[in-house]
N, C-alpha and C. Protein backbone atom coordinates (compact mmCIF):
# COMPACT_ATOMS: atom_id res chain seq x y z
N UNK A 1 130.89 -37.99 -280.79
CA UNK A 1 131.21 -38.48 -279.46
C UNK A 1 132.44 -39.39 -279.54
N UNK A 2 133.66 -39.04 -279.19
CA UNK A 2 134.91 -40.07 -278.75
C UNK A 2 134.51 -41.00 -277.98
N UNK A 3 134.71 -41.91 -278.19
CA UNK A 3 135.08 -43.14 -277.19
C UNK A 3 136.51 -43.42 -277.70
N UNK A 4 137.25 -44.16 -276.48
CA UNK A 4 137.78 -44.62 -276.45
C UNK A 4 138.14 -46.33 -275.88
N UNK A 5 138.84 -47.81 -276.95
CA UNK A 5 138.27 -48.47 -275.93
C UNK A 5 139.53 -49.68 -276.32
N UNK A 6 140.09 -50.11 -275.23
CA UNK A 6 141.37 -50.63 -274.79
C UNK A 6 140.82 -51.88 -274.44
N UNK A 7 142.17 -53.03 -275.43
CA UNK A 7 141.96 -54.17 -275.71
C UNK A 7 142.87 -54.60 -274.93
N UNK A 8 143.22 -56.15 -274.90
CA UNK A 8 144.64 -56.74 -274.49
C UNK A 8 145.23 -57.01 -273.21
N UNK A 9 144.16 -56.46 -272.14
CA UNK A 9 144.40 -57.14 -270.85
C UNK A 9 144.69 -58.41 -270.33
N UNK A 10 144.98 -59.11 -269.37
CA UNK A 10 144.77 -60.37 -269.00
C UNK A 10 145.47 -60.91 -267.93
N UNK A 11 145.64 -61.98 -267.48
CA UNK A 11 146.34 -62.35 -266.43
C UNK A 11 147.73 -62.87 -267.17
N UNK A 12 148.81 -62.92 -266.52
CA UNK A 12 150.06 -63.24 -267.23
C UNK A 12 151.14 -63.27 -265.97
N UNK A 13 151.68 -64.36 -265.90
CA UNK A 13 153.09 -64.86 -264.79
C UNK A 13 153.93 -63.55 -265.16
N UNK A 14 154.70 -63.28 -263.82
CA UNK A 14 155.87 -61.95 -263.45
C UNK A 14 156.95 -62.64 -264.45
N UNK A 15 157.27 -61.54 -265.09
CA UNK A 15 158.77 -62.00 -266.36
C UNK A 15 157.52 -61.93 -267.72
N UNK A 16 156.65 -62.04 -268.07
CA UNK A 16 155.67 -62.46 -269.15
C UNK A 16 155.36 -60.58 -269.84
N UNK A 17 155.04 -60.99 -271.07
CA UNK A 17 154.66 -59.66 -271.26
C UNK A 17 152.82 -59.71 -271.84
N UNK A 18 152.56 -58.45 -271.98
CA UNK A 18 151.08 -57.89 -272.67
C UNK A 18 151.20 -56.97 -273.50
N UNK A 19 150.65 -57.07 -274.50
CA UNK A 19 150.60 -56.01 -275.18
C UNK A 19 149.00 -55.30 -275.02
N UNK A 20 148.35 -53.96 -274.96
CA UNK A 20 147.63 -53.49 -274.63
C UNK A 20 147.54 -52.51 -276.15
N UNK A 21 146.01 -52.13 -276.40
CA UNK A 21 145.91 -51.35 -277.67
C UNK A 21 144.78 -50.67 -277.28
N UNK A 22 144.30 -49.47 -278.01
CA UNK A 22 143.51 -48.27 -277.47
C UNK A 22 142.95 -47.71 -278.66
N UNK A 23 142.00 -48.05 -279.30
CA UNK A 23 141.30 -47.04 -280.56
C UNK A 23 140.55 -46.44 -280.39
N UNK A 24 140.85 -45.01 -280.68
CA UNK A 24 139.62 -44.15 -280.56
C UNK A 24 138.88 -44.53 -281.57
N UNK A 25 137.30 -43.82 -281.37
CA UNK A 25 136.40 -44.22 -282.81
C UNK A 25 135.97 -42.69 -282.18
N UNK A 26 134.81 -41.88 -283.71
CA UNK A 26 133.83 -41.59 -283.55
C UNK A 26 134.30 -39.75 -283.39
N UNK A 27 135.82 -40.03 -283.68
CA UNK A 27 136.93 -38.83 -284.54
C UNK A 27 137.46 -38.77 -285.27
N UNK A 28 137.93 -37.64 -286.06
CA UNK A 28 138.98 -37.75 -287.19
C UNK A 28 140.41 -37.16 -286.60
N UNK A 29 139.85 -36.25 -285.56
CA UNK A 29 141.04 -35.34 -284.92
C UNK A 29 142.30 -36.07 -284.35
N UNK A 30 143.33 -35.55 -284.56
CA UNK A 30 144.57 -36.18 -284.28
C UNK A 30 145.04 -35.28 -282.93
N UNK A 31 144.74 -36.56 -281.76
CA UNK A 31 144.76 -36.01 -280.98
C UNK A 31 146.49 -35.60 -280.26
N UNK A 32 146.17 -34.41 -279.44
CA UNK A 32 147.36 -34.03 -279.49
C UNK A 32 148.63 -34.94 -278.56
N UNK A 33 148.25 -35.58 -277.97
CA UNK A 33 148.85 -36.26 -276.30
C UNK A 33 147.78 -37.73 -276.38
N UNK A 34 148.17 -39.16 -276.62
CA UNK A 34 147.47 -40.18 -275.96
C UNK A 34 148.58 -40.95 -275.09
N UNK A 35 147.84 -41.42 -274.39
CA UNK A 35 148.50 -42.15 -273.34
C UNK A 35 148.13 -43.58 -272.56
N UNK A 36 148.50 -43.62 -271.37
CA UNK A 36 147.88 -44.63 -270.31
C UNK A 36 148.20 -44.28 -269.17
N UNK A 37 146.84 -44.72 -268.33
CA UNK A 37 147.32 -44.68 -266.80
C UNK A 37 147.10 -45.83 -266.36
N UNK A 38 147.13 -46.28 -265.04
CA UNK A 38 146.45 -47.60 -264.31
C UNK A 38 146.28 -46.74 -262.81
N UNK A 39 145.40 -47.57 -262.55
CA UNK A 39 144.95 -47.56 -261.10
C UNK A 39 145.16 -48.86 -260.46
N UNK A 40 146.13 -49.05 -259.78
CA UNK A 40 146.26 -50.51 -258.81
C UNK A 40 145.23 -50.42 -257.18
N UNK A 41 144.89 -51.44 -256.52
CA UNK A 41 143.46 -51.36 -256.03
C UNK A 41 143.95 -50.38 -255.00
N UNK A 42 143.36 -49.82 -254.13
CA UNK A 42 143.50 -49.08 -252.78
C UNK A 42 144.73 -47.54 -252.94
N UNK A 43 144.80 -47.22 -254.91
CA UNK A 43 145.73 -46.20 -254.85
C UNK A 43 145.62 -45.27 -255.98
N UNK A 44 146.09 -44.24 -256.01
CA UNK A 44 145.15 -43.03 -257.30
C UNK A 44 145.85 -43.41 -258.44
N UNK A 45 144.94 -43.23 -259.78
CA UNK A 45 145.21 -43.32 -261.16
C UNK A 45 146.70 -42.96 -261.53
N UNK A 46 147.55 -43.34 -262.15
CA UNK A 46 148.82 -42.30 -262.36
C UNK A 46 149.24 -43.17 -263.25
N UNK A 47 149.94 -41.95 -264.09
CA UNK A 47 150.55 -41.90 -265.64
C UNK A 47 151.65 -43.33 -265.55
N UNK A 48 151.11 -44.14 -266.75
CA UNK A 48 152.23 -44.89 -267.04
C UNK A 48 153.48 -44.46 -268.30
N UNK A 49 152.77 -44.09 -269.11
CA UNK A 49 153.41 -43.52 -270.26
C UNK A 49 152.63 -42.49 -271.33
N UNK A 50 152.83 -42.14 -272.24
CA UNK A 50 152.78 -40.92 -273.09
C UNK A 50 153.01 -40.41 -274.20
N UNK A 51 152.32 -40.22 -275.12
CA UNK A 51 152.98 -40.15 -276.66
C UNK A 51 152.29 -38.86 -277.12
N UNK A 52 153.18 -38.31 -277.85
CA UNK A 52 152.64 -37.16 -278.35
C UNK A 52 152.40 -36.95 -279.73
N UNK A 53 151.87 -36.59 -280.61
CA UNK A 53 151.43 -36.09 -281.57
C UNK A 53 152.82 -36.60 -282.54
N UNK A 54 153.76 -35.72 -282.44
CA UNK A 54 155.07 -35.66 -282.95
C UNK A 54 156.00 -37.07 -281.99
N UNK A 55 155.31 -37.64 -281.87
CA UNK A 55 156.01 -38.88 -281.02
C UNK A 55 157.09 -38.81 -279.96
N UNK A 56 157.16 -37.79 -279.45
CA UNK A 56 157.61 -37.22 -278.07
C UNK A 56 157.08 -38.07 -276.99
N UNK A 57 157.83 -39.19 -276.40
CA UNK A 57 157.26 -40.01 -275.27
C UNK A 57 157.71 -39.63 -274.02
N UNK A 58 157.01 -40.25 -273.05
CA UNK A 58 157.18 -39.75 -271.52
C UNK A 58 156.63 -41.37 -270.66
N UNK A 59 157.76 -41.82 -269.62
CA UNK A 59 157.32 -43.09 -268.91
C UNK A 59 157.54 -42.58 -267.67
N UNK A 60 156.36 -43.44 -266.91
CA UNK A 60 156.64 -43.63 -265.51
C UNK A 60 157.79 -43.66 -265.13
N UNK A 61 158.74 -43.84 -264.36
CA UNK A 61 160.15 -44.10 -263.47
C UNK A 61 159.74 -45.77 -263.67
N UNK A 62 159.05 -46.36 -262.50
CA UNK A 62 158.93 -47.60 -262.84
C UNK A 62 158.63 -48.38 -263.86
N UNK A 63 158.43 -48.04 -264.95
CA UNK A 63 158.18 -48.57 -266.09
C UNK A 63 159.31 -48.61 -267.35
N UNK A 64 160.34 -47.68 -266.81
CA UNK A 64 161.36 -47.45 -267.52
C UNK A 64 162.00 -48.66 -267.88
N UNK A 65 162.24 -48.69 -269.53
CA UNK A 65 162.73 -49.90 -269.65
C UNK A 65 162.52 -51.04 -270.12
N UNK A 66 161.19 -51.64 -269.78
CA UNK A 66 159.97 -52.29 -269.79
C UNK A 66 158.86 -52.35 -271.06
N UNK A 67 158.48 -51.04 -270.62
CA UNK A 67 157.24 -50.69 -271.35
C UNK A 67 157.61 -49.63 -272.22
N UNK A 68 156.97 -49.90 -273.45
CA UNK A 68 157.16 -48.95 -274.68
C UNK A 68 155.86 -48.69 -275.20
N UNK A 69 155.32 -47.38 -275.56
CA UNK A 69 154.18 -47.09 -276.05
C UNK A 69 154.35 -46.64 -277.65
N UNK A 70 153.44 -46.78 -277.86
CA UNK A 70 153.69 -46.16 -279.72
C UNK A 70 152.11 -45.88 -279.60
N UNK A 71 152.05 -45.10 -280.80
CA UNK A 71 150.83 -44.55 -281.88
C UNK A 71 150.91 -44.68 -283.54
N UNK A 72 149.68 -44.97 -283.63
CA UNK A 72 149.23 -44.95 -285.08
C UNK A 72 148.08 -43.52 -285.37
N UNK A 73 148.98 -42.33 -285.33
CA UNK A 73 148.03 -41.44 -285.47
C UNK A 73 147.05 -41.13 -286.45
N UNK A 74 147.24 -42.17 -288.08
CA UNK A 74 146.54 -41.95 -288.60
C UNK A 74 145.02 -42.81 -288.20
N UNK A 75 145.38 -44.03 -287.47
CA UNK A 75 143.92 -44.65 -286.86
C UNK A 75 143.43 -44.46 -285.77
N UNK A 76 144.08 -43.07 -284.87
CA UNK A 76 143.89 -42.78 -283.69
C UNK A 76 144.01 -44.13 -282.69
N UNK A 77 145.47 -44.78 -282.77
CA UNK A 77 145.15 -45.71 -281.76
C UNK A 77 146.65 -45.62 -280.95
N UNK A 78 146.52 -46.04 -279.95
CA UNK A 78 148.16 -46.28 -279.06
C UNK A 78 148.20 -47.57 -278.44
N UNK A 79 149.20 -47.38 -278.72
CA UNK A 79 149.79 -49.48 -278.14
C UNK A 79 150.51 -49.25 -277.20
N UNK A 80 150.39 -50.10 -275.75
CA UNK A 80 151.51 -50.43 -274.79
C UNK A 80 151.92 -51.71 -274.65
N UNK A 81 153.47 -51.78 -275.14
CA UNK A 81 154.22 -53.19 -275.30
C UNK A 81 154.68 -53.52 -273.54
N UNK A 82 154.14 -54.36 -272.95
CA UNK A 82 154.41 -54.50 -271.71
C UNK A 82 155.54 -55.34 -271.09
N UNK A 83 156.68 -55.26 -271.01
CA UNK A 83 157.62 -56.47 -270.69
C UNK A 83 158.13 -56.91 -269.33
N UNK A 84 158.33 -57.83 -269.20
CA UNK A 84 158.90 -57.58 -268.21
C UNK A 84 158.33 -57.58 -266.67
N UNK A 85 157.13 -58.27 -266.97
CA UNK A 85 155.88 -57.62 -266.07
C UNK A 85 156.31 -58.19 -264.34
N UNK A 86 155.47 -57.40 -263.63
CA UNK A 86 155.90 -57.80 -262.28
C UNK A 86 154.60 -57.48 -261.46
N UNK A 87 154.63 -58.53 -260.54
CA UNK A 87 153.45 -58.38 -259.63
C UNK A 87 152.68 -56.87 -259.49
N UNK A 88 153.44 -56.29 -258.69
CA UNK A 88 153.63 -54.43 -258.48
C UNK A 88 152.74 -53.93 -259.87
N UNK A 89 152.97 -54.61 -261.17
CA UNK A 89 151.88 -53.86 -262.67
C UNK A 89 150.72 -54.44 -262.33
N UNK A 90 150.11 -54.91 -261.35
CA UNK A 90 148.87 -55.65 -261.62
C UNK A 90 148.19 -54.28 -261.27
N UNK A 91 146.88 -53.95 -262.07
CA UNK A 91 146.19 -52.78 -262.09
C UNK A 91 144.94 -52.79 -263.40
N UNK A 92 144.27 -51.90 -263.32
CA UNK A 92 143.56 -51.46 -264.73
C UNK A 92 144.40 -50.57 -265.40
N UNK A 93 144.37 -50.38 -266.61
CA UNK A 93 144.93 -49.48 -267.14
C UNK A 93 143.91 -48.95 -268.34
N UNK A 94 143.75 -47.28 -268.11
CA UNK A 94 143.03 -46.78 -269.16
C UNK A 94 143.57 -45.88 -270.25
N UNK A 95 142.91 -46.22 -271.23
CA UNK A 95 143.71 -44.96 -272.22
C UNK A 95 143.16 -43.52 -271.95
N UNK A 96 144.12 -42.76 -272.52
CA UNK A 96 143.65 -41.61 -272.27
C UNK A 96 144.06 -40.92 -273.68
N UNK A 97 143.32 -39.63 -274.19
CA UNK A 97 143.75 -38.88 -275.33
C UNK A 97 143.18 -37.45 -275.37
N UNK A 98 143.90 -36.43 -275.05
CA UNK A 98 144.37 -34.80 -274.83
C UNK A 98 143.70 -34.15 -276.32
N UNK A 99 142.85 -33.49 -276.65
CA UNK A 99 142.99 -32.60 -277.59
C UNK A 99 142.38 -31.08 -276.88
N UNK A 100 143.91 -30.60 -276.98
CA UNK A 100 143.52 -28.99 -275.97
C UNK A 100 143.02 -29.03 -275.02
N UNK A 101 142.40 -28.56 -274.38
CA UNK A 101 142.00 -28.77 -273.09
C UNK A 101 140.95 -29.94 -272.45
N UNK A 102 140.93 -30.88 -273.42
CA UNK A 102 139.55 -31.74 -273.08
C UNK A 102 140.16 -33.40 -273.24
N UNK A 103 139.56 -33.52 -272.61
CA UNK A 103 140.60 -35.45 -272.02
C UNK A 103 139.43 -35.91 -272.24
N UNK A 104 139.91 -37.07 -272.72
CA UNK A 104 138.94 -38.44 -272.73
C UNK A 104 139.48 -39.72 -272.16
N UNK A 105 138.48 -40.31 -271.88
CA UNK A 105 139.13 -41.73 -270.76
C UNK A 105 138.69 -42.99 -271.47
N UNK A 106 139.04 -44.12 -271.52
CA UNK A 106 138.50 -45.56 -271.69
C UNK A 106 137.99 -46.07 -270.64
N UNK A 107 136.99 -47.00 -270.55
CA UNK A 107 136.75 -47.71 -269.35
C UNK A 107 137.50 -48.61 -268.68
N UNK A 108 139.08 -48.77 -269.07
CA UNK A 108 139.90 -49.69 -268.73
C UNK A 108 139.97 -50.92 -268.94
N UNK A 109 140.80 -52.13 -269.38
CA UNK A 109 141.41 -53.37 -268.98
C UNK A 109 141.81 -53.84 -267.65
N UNK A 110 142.21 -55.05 -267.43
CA UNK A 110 142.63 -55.14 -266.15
C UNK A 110 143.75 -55.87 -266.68
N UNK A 111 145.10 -55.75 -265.97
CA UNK A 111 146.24 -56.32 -265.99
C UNK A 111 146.50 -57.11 -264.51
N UNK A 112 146.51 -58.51 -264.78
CA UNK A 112 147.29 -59.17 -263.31
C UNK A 112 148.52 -59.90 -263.62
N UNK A 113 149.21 -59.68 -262.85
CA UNK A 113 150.69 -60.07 -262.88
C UNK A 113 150.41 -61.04 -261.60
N UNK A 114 150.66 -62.32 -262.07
CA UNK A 114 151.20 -63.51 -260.68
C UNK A 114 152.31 -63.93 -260.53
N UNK A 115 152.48 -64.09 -259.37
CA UNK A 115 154.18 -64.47 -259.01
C UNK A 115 154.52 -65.83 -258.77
């Protein structure tokens, strides 16, 4: 059974950064695609960033810049370096990790950005 389960949330002043971390347990498989999304309150889940296997990344538009994700594929884990932060990032953010057709989710962190 994967779990997945994401550390590093917290409250933090606009300009401040977070760093956020995501270890899978309870696999060996190197999964093909991990990532993050957030959900900010009253609006649907959507992709912040993206790492692939072969370290092929993919960011939000708004996040461009900012935020940098990495992986440690041999401990199945992904990091989001958060900079830069701004009210607008306040959200949960969950990890996510792709092997072929089957997704797995974290139960999320919460990120607040105050101004």
């Amino acid at each position: 059974q994967v779990q997945l389960v994401e550390s590093g949330g917290g409250l933090v002043q606009a300009g401040g950064s977070l760093r956020l971390s995501c270890a899978a347990s309870g696999s060996r498989v190197r999964f093909d695609i991990m990532g993050w999304y957030r959900q900010a309150p009253g609006k649907q889940r959507e992709l912040v960033a993206s790492i692939t296997d072969g370290a092929r990344t993919t960011y939000a538009d708004p996040v461009k810049g900012r935020f940098t994700i990495s992986r440690d594929s041999a401990k199945n884990t992904v990091f989001l370096e958060m900079n830069s932060l701004q009210p607008e990032d306040t959200a949960i953010y969950y990890c996510n990790a792709k092997l072929r057709v089957v997704e797995y989710w974290g139960n999320g962190t919460l990120v607040t950005v105050s101004s």
